[in-house]
PDB file of N, CA and C in Angstrom:
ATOM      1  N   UNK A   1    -144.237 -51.534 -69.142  1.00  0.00           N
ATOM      2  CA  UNK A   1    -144.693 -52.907 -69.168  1.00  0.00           C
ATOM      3  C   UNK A   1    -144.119 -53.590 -70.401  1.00  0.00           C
ATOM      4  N   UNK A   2    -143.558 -54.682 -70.122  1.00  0.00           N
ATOM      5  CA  UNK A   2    -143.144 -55.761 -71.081  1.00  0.00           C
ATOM      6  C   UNK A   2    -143.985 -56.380 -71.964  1.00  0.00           C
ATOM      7  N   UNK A   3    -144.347 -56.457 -73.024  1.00  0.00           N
ATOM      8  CA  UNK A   3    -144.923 -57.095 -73.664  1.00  0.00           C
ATOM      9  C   UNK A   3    -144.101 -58.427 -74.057  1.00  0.00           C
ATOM     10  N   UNK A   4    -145.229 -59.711 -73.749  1.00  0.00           N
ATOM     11  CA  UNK A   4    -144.896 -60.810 -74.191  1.00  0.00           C
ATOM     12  C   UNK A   4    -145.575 -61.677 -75.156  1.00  0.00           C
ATOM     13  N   UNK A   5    -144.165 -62.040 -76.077  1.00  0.00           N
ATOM     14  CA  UNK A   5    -144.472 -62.508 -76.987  1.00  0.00           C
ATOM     15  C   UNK A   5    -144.830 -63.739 -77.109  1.00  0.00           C
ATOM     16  N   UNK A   6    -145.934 -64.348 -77.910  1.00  0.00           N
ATOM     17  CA  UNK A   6    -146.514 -65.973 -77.532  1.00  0.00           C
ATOM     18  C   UNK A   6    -146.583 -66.567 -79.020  1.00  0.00           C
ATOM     19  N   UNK A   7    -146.216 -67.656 -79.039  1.00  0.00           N
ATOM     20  CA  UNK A   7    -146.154 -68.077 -80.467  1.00  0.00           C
ATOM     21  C   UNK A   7    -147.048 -67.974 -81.195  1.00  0.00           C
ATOM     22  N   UNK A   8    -147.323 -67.765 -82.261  1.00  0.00           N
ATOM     23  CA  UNK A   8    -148.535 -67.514 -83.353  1.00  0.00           C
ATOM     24  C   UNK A   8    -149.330 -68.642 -83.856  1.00  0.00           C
ATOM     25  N   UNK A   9    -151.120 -68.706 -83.583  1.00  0.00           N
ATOM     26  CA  UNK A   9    -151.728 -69.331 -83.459  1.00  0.00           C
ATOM     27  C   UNK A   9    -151.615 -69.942 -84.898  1.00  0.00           C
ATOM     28  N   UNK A  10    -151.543 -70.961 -85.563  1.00  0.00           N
ATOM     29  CA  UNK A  10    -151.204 -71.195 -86.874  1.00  0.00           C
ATOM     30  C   UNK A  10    -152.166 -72.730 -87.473  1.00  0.00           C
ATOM     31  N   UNK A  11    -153.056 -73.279 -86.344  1.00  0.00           N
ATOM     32  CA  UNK A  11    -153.880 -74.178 -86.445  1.00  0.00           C
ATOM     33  C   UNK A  11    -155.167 -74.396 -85.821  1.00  0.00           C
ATOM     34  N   UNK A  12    -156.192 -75.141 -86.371  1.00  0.00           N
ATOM     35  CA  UNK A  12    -157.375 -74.811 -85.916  1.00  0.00           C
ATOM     36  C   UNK A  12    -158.165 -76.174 -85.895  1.00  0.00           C
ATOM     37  N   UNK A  13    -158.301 -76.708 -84.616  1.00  0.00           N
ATOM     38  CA  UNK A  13    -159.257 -78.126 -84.805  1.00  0.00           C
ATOM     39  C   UNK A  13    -160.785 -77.995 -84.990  1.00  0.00           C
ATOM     40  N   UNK A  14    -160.875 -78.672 -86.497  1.00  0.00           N
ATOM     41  CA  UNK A  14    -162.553 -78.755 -87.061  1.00  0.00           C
ATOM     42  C   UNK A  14    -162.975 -79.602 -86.042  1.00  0.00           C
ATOM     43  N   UNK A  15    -163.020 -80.362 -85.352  1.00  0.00           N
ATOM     44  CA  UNK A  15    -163.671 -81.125 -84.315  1.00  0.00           C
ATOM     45  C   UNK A  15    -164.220 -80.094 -83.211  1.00  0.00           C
ATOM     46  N   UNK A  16    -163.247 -79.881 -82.536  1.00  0.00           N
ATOM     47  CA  UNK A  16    -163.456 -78.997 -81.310  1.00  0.00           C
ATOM     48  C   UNK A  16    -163.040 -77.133 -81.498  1.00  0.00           C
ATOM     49  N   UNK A  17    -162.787 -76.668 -82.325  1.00  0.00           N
ATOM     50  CA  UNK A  17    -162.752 -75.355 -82.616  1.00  0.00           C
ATOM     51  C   UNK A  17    -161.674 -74.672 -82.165  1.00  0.00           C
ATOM     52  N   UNK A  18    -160.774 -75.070 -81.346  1.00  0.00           N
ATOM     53  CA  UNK A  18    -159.613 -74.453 -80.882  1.00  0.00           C
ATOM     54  C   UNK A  18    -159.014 -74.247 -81.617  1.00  0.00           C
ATOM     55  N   UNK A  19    -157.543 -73.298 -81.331  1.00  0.00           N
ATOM     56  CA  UNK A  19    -156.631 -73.078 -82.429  1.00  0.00           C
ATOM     57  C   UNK A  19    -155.228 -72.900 -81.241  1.00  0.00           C
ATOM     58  N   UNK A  20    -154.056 -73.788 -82.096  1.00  0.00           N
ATOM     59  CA  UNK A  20    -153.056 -74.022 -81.378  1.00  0.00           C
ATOM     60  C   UNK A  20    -151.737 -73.231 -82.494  1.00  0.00           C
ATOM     61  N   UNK A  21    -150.709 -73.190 -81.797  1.00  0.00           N
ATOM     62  CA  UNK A  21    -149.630 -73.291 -82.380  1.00  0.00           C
ATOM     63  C   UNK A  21    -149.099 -74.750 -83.035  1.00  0.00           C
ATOM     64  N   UNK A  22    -147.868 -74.500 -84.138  1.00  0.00           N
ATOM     65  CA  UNK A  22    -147.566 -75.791 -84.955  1.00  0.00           C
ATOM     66  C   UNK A  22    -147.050 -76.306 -83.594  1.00  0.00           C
ATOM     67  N   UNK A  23    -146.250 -76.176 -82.672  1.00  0.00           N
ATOM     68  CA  UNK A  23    -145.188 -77.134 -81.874  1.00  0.00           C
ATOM     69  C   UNK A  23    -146.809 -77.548 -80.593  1.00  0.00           C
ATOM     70  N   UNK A  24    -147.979 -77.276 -80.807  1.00  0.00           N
ATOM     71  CA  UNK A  24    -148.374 -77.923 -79.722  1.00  0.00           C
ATOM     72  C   UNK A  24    -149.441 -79.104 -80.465  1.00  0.00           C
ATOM     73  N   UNK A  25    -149.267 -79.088 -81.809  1.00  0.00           N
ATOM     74  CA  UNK A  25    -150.170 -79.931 -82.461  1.00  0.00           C
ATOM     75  C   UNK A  25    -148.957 -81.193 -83.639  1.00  0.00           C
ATOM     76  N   UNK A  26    -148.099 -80.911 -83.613  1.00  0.00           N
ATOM     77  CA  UNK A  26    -147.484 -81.898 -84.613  1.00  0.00           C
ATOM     78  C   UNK A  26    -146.612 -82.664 -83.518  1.00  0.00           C
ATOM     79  N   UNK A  27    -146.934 -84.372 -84.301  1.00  0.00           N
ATOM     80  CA  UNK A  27    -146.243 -85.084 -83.395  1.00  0.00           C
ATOM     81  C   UNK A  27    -145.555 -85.556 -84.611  1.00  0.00           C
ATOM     82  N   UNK A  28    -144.197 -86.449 -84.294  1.00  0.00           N
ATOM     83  CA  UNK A  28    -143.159 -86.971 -85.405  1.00  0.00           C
ATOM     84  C   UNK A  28    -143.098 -88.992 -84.612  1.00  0.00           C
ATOM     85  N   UNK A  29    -143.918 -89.673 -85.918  1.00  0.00           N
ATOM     86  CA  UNK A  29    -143.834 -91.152 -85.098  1.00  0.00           C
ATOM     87  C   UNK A  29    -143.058 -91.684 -85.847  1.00  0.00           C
ATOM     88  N   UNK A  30    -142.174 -92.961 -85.446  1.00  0.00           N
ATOM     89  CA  UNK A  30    -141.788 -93.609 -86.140  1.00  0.00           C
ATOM     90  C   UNK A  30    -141.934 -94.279 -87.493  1.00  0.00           C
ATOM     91  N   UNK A  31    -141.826 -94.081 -88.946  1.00  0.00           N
ATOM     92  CA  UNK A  31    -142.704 -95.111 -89.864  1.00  0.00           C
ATOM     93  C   UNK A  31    -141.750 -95.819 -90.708  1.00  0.00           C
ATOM     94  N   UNK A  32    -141.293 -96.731 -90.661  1.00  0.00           N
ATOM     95  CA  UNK A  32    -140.562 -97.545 -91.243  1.00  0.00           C
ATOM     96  C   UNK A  32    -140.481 -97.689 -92.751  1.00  0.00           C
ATOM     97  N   UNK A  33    -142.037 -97.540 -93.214  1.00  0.00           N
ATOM     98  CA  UNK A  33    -141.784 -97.274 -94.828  1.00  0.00           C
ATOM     99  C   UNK A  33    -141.676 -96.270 -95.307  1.00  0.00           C
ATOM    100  N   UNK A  34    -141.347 -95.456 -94.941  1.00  0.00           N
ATOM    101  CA  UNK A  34    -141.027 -94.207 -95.494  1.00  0.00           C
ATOM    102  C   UNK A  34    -139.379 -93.682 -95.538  1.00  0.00           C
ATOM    103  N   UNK A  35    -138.691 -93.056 -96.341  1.00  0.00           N
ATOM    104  CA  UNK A  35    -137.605 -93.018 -96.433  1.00  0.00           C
ATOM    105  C   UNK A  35    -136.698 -91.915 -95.249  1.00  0.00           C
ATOM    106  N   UNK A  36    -137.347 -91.213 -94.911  1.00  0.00           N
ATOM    107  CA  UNK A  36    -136.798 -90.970 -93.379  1.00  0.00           C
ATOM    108  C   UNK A  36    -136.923 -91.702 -92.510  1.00  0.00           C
ATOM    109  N   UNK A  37    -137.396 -92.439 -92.452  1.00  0.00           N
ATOM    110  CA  UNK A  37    -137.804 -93.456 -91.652  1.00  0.00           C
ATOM    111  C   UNK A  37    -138.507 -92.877 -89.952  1.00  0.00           C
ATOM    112  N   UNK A  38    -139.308 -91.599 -90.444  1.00  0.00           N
ATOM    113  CA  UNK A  38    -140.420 -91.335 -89.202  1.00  0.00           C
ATOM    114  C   UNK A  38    -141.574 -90.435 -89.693  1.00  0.00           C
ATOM    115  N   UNK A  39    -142.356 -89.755 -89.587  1.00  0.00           N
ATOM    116  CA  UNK A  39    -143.494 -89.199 -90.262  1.00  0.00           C
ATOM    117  C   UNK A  39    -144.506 -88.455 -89.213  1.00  0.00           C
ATOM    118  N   UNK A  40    -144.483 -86.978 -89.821  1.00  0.00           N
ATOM    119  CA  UNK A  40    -144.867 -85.917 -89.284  1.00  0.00           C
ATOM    120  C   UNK A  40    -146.779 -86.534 -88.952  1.00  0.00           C
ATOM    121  N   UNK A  41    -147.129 -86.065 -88.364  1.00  0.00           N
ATOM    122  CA  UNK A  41    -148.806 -86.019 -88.248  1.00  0.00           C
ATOM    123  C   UNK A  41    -148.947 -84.864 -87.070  1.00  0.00           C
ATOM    124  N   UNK A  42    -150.379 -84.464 -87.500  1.00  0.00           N
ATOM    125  CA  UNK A  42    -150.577 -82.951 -86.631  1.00  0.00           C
ATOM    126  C   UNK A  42    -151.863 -83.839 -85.910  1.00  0.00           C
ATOM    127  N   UNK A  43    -151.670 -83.235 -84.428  1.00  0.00           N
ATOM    128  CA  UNK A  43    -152.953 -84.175 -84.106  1.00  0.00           C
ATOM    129  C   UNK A  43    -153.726 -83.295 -82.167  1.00  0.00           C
ATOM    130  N   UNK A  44    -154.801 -82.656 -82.560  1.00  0.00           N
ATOM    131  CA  UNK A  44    -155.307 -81.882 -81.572  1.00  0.00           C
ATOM    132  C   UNK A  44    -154.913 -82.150 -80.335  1.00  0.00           C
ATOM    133  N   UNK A  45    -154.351 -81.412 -79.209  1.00  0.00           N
ATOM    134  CA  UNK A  45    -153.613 -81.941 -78.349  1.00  0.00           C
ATOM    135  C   UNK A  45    -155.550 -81.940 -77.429  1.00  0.00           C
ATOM    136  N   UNK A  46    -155.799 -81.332 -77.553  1.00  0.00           N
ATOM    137  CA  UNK A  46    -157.467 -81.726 -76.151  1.00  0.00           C
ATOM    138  C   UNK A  46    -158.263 -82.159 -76.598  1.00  0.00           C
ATOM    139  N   UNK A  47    -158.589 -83.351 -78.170  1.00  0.00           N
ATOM    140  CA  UNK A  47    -159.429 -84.206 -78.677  1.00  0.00           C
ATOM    141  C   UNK A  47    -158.996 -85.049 -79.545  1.00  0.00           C
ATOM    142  N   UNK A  48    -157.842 -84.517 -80.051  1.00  0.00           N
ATOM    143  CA  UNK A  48    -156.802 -86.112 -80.333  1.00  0.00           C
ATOM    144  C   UNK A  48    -157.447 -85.967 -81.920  1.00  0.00           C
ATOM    145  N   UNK A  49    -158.156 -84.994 -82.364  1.00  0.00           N
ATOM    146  CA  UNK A  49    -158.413 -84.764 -83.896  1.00  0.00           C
ATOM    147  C   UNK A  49    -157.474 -85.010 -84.909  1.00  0.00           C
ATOM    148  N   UNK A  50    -157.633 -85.501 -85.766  1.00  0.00           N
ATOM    149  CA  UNK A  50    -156.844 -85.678 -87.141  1.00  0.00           C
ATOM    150  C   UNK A  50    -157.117 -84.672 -88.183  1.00  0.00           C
ATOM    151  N   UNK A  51    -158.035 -83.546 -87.321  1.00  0.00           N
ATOM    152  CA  UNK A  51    -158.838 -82.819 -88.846  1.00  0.00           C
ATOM    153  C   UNK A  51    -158.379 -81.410 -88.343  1.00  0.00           C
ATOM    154  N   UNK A  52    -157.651 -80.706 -88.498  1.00  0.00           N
ATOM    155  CA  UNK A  52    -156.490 -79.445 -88.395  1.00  0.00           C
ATOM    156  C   UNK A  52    -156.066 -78.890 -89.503  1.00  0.00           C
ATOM    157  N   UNK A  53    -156.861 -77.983 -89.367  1.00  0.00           N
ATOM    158  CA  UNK A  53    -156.670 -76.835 -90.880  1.00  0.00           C
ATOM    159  C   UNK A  53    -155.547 -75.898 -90.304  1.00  0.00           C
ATOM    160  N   UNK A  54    -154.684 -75.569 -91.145  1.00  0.00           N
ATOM    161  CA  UNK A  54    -153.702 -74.329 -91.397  1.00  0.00           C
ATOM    162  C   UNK A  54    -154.629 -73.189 -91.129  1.00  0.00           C
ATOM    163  N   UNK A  55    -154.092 -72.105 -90.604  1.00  0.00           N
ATOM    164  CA  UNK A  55    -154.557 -70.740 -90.621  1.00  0.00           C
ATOM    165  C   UNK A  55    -153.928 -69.903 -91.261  1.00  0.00           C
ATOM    166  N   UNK A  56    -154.168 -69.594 -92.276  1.00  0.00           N
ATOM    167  CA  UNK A  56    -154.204 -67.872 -93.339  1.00  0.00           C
ATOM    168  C   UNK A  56    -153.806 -66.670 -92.655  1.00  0.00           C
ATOM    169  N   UNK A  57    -152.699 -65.965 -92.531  1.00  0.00           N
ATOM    170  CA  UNK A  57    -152.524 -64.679 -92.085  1.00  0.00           C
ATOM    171  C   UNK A  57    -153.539 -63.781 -92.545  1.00  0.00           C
ATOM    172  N   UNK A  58    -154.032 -62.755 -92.451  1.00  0.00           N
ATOM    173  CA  UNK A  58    -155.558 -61.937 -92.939  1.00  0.00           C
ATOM    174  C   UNK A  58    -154.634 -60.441 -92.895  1.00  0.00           C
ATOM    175  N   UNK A  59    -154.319 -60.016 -93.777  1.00  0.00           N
ATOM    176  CA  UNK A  59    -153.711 -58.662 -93.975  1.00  0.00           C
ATOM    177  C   UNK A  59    -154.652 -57.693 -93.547  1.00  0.00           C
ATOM    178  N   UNK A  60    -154.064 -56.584 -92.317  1.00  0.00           N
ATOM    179  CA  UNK A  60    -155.144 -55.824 -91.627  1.00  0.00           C
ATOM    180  C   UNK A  60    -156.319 -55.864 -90.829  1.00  0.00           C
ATOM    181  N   UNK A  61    -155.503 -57.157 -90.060  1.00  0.00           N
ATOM    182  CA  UNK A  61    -156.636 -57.725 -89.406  1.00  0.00           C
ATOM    183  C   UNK A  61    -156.341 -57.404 -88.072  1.00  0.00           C
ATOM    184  N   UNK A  62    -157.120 -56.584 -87.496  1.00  0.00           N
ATOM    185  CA  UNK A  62    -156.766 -55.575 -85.938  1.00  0.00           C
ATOM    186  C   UNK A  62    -157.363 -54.042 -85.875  1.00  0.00           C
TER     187      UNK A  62
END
């Protein structure tokens, strides 16, 4: 049997408690004042939260 690999859970919405990967929670919008001229924001994809904590790897955790 194949084991498959799934991207690593790396975020966690304080609103609703889930935890996503970075590519299913960061969106990139346009922002004009800023010198790239667009701007990262992470934003709960199933409650639209603004409040998304990073997750801590935990050494020996298994």
């Amino acid at each position: 049997m194949t084991r498959v690999q799934s991207p690593a859970l790396t975020h966690m919405c304080r609103n609703c408690g889930r935890h996503f990967s970075l590519h299913q929670v960061r969106e990139v919008h346009a922002a004009e004042h800023t010198p790239e001229g667009e701007a990262e924001v992470l934003v709960c994809p199933v409650c639209g939260s603004y409040d998304l904590d990073p997750l801590s790897e935990v050494p020996n955790a298994g």
